[in-house]
N, C-alpha and C. Protein backbone atom coordinates (compact mmCIF):
# COMPACT_ATOMS: atom_id res chain seq x y z
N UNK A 1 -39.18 -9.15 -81.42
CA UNK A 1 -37.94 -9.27 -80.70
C UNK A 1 -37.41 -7.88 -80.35
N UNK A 2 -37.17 -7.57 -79.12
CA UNK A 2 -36.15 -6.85 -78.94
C UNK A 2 -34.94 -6.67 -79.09
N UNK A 3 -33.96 -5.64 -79.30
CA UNK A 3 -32.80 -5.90 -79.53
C UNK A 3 -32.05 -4.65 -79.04
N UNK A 4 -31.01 -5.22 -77.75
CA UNK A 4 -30.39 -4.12 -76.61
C UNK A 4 -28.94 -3.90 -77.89
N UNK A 5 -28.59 -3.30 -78.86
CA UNK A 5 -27.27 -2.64 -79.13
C UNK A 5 -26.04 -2.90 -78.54
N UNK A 6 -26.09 -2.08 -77.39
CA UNK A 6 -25.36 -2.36 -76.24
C UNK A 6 -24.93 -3.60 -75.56
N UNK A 7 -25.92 -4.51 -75.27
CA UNK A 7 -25.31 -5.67 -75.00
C UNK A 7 -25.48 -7.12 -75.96
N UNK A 8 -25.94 -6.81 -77.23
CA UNK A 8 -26.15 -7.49 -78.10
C UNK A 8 -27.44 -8.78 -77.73
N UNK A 9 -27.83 -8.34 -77.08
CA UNK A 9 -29.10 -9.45 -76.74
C UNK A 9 -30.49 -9.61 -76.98
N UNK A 10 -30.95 -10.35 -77.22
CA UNK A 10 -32.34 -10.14 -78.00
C UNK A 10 -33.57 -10.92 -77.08
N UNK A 11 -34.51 -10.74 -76.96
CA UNK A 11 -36.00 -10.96 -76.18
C UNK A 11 -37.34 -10.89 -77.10
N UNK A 12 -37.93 -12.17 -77.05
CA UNK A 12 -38.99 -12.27 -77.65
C UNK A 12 -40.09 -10.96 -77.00
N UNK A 13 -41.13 -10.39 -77.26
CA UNK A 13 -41.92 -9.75 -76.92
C UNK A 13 -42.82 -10.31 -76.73
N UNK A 14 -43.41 -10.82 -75.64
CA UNK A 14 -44.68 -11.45 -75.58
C UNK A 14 -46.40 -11.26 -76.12
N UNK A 15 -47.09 -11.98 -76.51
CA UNK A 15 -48.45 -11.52 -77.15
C UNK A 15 -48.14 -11.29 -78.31
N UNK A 16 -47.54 -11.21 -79.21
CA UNK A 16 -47.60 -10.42 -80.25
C UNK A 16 -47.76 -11.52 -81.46
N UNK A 17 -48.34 -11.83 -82.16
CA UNK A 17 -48.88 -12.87 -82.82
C UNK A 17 -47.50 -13.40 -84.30
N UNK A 18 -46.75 -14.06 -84.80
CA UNK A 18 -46.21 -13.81 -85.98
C UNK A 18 -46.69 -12.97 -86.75
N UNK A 19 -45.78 -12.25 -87.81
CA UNK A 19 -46.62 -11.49 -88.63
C UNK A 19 -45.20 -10.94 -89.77
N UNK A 20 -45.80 -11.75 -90.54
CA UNK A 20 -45.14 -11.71 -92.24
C UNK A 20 -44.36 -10.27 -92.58
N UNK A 21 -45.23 -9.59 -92.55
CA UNK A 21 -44.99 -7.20 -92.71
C UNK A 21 -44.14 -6.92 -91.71
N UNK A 22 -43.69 -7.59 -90.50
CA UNK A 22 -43.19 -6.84 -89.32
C UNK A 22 -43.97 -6.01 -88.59
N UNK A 23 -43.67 -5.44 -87.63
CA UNK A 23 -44.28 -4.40 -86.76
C UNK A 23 -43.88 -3.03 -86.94
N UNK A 24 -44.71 -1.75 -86.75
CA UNK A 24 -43.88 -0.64 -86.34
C UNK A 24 -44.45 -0.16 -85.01
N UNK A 25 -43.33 0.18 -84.57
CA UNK A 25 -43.38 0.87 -83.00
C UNK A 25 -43.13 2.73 -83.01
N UNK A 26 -44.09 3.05 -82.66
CA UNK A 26 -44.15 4.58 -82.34
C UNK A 26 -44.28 4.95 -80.73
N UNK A 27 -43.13 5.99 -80.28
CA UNK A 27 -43.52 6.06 -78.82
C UNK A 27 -44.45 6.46 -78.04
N UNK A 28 -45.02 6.35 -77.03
CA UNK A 28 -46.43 6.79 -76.47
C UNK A 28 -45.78 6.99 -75.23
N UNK A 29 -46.96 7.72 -74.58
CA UNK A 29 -46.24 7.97 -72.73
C UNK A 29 -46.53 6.60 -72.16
N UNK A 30 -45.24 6.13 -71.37
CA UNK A 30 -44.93 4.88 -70.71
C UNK A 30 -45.39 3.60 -71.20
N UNK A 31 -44.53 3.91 -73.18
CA UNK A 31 -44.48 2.95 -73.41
C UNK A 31 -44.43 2.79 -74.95
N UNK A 32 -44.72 1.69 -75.47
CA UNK A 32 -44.86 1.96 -77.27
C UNK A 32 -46.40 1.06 -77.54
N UNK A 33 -46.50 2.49 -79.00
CA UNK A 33 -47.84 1.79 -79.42
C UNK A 33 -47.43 0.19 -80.76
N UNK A 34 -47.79 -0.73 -80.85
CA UNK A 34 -47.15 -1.40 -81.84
C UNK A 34 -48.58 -1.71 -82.70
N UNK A 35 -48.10 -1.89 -84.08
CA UNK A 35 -48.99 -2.08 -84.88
C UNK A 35 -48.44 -3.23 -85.77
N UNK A 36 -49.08 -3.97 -86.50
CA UNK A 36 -48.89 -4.80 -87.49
C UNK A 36 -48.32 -3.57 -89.22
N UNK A 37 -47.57 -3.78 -89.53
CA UNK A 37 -47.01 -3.10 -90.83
C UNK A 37 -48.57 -3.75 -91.96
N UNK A 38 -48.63 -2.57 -92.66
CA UNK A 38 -49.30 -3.21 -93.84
C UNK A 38 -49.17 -4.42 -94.69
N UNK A 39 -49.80 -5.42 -94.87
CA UNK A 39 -49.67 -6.85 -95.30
C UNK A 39 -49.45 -6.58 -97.05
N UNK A 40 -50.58 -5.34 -96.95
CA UNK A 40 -50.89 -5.03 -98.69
C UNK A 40 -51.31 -3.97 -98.57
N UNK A 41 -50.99 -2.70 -99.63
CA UNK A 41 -51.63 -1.48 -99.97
C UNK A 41 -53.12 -1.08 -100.03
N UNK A 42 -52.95 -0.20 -99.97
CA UNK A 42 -54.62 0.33 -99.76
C UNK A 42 -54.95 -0.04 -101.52
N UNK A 43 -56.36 -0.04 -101.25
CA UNK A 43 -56.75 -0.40 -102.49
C UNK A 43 -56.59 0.81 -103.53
N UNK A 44 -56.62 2.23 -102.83
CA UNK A 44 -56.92 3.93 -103.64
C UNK A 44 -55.75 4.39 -102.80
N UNK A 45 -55.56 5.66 -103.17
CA UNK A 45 -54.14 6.61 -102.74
C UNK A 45 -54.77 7.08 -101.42
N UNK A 46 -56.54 7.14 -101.25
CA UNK A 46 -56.75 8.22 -99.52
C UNK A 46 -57.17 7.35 -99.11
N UNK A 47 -56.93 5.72 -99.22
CA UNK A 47 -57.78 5.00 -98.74
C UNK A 47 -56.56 4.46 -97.13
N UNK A 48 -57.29 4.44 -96.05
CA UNK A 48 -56.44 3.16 -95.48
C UNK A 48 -56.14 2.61 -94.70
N UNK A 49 -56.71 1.54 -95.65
CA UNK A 49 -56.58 0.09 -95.78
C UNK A 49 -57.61 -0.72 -94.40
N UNK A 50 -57.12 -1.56 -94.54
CA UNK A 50 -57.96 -2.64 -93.41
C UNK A 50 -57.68 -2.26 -91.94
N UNK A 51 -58.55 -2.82 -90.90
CA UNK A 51 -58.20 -2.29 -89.78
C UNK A 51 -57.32 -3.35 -88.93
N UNK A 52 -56.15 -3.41 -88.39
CA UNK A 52 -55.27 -3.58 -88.00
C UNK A 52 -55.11 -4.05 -86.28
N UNK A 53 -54.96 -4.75 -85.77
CA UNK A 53 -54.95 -4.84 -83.93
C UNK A 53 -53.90 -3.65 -83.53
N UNK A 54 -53.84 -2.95 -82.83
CA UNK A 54 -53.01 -2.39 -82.07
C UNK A 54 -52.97 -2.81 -80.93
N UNK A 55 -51.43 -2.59 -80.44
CA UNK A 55 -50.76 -3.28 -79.00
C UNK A 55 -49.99 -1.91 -77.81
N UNK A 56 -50.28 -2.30 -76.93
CA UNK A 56 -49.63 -1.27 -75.91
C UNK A 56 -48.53 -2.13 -75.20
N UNK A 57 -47.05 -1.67 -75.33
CA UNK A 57 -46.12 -2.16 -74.51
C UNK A 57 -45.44 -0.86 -73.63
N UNK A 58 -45.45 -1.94 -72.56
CA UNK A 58 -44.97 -0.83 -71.10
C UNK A 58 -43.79 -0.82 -71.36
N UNK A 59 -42.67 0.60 -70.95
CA UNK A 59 -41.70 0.74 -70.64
C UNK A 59 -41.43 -0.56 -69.51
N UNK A 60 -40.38 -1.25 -70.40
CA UNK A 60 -39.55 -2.24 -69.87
C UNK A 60 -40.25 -4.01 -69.47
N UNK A 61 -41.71 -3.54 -70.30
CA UNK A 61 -42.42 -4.34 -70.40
C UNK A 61 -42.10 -5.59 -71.12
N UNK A 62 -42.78 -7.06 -70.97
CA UNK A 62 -42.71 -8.18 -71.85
C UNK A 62 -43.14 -8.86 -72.54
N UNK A 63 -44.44 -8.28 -72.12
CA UNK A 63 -45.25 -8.55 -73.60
C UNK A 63 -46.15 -7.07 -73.53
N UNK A 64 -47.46 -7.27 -73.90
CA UNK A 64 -47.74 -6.26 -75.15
C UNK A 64 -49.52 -6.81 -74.44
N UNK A 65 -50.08 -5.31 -74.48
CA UNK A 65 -51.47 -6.00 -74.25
C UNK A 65 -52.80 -5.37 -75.42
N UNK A 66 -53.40 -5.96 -75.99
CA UNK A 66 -54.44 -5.04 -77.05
C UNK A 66 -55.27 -4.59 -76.92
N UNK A 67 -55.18 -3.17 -77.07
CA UNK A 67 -55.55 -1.90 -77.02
C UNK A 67 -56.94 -1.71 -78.04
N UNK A 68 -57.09 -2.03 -79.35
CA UNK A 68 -57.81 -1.89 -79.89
C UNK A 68 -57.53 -1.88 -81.83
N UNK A 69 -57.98 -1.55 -82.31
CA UNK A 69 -58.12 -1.64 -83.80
C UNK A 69 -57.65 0.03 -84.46
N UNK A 70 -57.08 0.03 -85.33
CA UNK A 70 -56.75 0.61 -85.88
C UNK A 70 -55.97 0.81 -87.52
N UNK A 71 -56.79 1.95 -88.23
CA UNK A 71 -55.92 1.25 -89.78
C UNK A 71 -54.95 2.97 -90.38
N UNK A 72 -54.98 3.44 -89.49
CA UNK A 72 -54.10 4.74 -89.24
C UNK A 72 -52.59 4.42 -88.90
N UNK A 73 -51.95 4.85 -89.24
CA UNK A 73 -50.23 4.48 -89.32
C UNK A 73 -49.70 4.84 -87.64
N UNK A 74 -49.18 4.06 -86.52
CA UNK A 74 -48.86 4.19 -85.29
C UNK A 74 -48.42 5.84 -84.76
N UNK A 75 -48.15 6.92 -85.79
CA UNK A 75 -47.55 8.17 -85.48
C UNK A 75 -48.76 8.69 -85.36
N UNK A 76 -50.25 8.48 -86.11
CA UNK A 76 -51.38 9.07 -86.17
C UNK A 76 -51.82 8.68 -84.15
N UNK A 77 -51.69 7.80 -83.84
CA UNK A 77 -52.32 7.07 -82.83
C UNK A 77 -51.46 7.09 -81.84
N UNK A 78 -50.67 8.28 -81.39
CA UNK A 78 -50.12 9.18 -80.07
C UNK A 78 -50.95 9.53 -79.40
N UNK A 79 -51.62 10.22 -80.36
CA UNK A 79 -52.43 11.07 -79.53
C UNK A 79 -53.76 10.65 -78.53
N UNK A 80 -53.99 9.03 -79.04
CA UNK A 80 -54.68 8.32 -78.21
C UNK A 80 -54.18 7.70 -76.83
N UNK A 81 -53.15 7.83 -76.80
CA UNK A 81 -52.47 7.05 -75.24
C UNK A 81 -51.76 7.96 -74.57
């Protein structure tokens, strides 16, 4: 869901599957990368973890299209888009 502050209104995001952990969104050029939040900890402290879908949403976009796999935290994975 989105959520405008300003006018208090909220918008489903399209594509984006339920998901228990929530999402985190990190910004990318023209647009955000979204990832699924960790479900469960890495098994070791350098480990991590499972690999994850990543999503690309366009500036002002409505849904979200998948980009590819990833088990690197969304700030690592700028530098790909």
């Amino acid at each position: 869901m989105w959520f405008w502050p300003a006018t208090g209104q909220m918008t489903s995001i399209g594509g984006l599957p339920q998901q228990r952990s929530g999402y985190q969104f990190i910004r990318a050029a023209g647009g955000w990368a979204v990832q699924a939040g960790p479900a469960d900890q890495a098994v070791c402290g350098n480990c991590a973890g499972p690999l994850r879908p990543v999503y690309f949403l366009a500036d002002r976009g409505q849904s979200v299209t998948r980009v590819g796999l990833a088990n690197a935290q969304p700030s690592a994975l700028t530098a790909a888009f």
